[in-house]
N, C-alpha and C. Protein backbone atom coordinates (compact mmCIF):
# COMPACT_ATOMS: atom_id res chain seq x y z
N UNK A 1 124.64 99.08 181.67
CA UNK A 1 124.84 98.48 180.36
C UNK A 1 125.48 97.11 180.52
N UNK A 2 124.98 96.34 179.97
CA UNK A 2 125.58 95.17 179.63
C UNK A 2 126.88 94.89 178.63
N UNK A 3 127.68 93.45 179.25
CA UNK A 3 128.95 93.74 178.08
C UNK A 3 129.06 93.18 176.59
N UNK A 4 127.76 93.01 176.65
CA UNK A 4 127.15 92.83 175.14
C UNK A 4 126.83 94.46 174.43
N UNK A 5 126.13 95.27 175.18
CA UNK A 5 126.14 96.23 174.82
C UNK A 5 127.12 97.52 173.91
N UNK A 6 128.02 97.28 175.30
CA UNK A 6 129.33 97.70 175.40
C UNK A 6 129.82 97.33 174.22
N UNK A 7 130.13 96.09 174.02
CA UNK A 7 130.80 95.89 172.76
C UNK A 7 130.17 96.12 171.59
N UNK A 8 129.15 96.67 171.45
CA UNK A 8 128.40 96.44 170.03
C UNK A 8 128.38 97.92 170.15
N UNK A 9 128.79 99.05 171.29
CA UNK A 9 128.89 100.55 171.23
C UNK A 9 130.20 100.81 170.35
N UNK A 10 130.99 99.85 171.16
CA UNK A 10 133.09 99.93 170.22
C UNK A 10 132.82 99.89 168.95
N UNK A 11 132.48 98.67 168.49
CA UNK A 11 131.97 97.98 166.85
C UNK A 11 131.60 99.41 166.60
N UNK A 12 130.20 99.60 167.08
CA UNK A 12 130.29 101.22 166.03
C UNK A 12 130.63 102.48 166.00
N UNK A 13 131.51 102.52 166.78
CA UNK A 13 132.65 103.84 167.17
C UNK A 13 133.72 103.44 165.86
N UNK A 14 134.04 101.95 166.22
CA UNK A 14 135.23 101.87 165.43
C UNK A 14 134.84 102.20 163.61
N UNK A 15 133.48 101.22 163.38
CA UNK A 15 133.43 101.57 162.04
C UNK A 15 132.40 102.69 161.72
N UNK A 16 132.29 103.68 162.08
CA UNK A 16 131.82 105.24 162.27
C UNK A 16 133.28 105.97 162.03
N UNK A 17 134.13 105.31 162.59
CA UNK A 17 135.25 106.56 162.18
C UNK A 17 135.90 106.42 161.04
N UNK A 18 135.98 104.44 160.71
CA UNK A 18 136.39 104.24 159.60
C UNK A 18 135.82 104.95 158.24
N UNK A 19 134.58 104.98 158.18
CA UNK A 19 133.39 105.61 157.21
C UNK A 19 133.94 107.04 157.26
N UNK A 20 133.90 107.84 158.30
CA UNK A 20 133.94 108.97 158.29
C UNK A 20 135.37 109.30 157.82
N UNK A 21 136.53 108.48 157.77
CA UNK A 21 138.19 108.50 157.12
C UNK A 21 138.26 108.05 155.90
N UNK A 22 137.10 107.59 155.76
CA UNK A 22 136.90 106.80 153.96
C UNK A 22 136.12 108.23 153.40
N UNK A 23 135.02 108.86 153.96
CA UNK A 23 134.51 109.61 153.40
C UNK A 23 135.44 110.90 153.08
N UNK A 24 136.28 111.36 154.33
CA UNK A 24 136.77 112.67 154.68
C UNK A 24 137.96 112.72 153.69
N UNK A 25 138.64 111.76 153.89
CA UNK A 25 139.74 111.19 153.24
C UNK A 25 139.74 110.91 151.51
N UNK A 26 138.91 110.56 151.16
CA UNK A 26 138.68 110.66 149.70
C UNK A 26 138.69 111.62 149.23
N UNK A 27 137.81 112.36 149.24
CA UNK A 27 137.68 114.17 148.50
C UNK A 27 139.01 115.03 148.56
N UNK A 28 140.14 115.09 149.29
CA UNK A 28 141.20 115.60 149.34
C UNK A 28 142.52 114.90 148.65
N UNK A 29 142.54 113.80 148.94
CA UNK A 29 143.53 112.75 147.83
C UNK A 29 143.31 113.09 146.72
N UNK A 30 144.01 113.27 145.39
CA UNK A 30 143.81 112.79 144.21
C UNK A 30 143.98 111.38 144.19
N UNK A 31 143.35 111.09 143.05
CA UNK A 31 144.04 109.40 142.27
C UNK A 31 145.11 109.38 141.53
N UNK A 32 145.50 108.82 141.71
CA UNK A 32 146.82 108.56 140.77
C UNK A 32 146.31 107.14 139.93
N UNK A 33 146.48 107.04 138.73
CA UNK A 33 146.18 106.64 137.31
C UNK A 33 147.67 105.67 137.10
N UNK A 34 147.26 104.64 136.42
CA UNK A 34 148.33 103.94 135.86
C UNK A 34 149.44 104.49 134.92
N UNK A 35 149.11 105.14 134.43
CA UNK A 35 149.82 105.99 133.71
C UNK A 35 150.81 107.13 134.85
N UNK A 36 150.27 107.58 135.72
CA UNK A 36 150.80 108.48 136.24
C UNK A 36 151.99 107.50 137.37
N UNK A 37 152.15 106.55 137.53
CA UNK A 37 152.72 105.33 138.41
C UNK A 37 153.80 105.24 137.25
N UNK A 38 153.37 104.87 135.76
CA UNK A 38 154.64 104.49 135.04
C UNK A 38 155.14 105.81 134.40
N UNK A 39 154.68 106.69 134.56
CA UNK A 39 155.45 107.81 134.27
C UNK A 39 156.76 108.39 135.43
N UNK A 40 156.23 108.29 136.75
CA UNK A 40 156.94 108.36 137.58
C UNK A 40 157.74 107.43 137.85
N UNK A 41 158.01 106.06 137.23
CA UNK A 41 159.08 105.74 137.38
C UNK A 41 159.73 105.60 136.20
N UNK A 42 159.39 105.45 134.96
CA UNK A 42 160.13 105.98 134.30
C UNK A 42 161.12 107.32 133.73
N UNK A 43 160.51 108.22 134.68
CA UNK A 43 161.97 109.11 134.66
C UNK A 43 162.06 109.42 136.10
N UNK A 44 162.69 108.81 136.85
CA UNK A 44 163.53 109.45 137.77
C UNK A 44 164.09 110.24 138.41
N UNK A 45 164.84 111.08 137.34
CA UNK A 45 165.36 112.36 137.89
C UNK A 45 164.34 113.60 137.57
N UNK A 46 163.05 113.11 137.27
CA UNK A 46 162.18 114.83 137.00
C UNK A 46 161.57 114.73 138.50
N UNK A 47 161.09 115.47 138.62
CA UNK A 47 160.07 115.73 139.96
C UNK A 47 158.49 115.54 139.78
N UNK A 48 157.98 115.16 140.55
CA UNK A 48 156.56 114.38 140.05
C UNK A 48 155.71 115.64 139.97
N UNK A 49 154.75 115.56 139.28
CA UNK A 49 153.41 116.77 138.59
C UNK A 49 153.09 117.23 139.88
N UNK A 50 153.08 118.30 139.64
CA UNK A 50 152.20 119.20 141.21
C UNK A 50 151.11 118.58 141.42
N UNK A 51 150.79 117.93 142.41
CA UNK A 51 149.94 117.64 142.90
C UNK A 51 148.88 118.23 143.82
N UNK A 52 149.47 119.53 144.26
CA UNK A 52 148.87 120.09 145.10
C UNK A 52 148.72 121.61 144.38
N UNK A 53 147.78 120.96 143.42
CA UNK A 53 146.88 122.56 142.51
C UNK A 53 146.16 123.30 144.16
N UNK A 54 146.21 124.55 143.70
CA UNK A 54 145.48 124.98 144.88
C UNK A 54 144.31 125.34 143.90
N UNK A 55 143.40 124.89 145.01
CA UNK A 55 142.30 124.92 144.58
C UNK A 55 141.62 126.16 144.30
N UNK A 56 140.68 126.67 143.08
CA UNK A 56 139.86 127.81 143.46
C UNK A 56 138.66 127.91 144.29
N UNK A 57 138.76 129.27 144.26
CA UNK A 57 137.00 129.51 145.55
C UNK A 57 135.84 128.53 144.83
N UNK A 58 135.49 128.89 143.99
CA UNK A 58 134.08 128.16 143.48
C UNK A 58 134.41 126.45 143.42
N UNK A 59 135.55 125.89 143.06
CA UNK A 59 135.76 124.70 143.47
C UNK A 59 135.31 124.48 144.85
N UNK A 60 135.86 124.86 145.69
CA UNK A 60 135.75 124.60 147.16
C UNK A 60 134.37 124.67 147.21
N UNK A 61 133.81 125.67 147.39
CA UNK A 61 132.27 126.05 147.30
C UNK A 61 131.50 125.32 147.01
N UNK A 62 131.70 124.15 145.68
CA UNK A 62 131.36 123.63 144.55
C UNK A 62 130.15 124.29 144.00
N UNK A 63 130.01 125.20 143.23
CA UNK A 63 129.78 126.29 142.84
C UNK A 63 130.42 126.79 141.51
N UNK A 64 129.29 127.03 140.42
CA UNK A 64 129.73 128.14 139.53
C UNK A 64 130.87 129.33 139.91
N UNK A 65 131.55 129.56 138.89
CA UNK A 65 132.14 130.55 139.20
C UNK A 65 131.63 132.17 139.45
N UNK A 66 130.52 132.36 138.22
CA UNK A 66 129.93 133.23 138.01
C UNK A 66 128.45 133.23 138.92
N UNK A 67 128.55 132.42 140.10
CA UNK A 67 127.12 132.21 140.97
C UNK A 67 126.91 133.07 141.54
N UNK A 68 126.12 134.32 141.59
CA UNK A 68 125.40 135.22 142.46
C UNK A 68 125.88 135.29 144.02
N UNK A 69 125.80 136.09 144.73
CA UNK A 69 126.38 136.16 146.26
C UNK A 69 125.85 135.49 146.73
N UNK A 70 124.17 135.45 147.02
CA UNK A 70 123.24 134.49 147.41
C UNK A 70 123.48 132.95 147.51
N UNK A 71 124.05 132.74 146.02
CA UNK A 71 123.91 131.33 145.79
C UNK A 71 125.62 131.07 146.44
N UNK A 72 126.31 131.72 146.84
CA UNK A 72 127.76 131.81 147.23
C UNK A 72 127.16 131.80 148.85
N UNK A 73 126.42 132.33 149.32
CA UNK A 73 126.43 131.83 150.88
C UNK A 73 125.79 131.08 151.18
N UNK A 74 124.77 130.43 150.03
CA UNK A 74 123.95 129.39 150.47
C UNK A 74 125.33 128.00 150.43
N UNK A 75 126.20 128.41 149.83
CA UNK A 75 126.81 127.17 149.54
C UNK A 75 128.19 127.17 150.48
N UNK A 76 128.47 128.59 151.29
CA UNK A 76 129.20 128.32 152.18
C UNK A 76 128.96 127.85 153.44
N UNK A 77 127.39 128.18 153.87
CA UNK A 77 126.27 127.81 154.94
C UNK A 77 126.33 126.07 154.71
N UNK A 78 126.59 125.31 153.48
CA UNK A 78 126.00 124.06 153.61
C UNK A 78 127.49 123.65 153.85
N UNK A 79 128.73 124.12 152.70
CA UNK A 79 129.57 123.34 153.14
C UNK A 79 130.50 123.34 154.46
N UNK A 80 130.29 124.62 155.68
CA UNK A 80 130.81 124.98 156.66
C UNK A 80 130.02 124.01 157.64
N UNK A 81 128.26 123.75 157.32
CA UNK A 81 127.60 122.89 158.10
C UNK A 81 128.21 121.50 158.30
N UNK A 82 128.66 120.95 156.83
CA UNK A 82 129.26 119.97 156.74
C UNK A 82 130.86 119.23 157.84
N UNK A 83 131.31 120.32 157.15
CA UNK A 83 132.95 120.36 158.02
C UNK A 83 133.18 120.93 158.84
N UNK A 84 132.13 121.76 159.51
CA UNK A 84 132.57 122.21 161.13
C UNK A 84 133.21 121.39 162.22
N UNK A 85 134.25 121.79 162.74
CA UNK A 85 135.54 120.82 163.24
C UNK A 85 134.12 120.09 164.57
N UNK A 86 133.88 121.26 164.97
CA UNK A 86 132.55 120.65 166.21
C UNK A 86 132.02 119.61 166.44
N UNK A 87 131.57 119.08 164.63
CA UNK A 87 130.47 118.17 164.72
C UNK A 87 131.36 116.91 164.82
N UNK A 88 132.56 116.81 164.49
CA UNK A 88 133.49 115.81 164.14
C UNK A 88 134.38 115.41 165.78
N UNK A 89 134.33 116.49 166.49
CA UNK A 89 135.49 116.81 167.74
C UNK A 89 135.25 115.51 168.24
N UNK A 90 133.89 114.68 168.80
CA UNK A 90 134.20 113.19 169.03
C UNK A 90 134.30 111.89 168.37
N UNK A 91 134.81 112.58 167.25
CA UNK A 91 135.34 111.31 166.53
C UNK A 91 136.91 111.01 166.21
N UNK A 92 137.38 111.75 167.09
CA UNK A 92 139.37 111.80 166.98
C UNK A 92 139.91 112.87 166.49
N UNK A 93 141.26 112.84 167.00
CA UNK A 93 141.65 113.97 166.85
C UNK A 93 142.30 114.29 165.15
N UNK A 94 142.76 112.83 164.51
CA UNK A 94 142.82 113.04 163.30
C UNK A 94 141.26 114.07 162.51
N UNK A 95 140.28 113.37 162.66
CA UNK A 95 138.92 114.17 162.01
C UNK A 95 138.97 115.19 162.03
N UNK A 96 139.23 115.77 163.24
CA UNK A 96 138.88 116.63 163.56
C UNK A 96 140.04 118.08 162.96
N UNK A 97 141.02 117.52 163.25
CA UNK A 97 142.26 118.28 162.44
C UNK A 97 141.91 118.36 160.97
N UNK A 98 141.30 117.52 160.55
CA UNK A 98 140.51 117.88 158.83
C UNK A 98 139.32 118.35 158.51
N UNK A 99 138.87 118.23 159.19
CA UNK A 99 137.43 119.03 159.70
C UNK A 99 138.44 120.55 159.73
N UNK A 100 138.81 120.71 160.56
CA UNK A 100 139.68 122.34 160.65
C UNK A 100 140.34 123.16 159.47
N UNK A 101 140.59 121.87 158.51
CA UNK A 101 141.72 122.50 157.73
C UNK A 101 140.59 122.55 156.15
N UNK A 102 139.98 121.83 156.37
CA UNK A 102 138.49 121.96 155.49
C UNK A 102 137.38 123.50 155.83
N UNK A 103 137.44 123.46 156.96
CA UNK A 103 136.94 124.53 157.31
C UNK A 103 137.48 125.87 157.33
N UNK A 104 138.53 126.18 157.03
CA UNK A 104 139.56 127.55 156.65
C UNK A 104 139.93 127.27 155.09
N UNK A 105 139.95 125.92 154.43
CA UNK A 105 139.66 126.65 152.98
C UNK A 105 138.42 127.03 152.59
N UNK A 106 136.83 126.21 153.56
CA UNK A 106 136.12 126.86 153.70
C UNK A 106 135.83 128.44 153.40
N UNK A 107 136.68 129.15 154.64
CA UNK A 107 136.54 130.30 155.07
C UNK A 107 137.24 130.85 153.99
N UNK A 108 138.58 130.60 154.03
CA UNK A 108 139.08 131.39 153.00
C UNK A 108 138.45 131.90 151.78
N UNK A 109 138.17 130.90 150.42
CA UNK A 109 137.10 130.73 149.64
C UNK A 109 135.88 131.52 149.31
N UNK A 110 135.58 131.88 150.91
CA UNK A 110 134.18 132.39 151.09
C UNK A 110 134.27 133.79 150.68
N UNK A 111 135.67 134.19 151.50
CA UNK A 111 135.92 135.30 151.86
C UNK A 111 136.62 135.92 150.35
N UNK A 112 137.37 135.16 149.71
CA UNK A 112 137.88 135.23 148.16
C UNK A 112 136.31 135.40 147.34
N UNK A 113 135.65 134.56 147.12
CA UNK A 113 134.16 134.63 146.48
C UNK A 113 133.60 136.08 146.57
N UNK A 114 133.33 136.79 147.81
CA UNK A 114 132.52 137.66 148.18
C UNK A 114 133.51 138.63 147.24
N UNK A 115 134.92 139.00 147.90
CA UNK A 115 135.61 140.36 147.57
C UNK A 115 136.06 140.00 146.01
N UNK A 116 135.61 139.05 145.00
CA UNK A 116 135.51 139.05 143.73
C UNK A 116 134.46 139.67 143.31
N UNK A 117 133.28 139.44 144.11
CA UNK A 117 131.90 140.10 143.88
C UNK A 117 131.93 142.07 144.75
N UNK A 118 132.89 142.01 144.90
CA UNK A 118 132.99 143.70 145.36
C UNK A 118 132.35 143.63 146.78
N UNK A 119 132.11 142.42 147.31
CA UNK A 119 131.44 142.72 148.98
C UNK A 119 132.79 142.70 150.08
């Protein structure tokens, strides 16, 4: 390889991971709203809104609540395809640690979904 090459391999390592920290990274953040900025500093001594709703199964899933088992593993099959830590493992170890932690609410979810449906 040439060191023209070489460098135009870095360039897209580097912005491949950026994309993939913009992508991965979005869906788990909330936004915070102008309103929610001047609310929090206008009172001080309260404690800021839970931010960390836990999510339900069919959220995760993204999925009806009331969706058939079928349509509950077709949608754990796509989103486990998605976030399997595997596909991510050479792109850093940050990714990949969210890839993991995506992939056990994954699991969890799945496993909540089914034993709502009596399986």
């Amino acid at each position: 390889m040439s060191g023209y090459e070489i460098v135009i391999v870095v360039i897209c390592l580097f912005v491949g991971y950026w994309a993939m920290s913009k992508v991965m990274g979005s869906k788990d953040k909330p936004q915070q709203t102008a309103s929610d900025k001047t609310e929090n500093n206008s009172k001080p001594n309260e404690p800021p809104p839970n931010t960390n709703k836990q999510e339900q199964w069919w959220e995760i899933l993204k999925i009806d609540r009331n969706a058939p088992i079928e349509q509950i593993q077709i949608a754990y099959k796509q989103q486990i395809q998605q976030y399997h830590p595997d596909k991510v493992n050479s792109l850093g170890e940050e990714l990949r640690k969210l890839a993991e932690e995506k992939s056990k609410a994954i699991n969890m979810a799945y496993q909540e979904g089914l034993k709502e449906r009596g399986q």
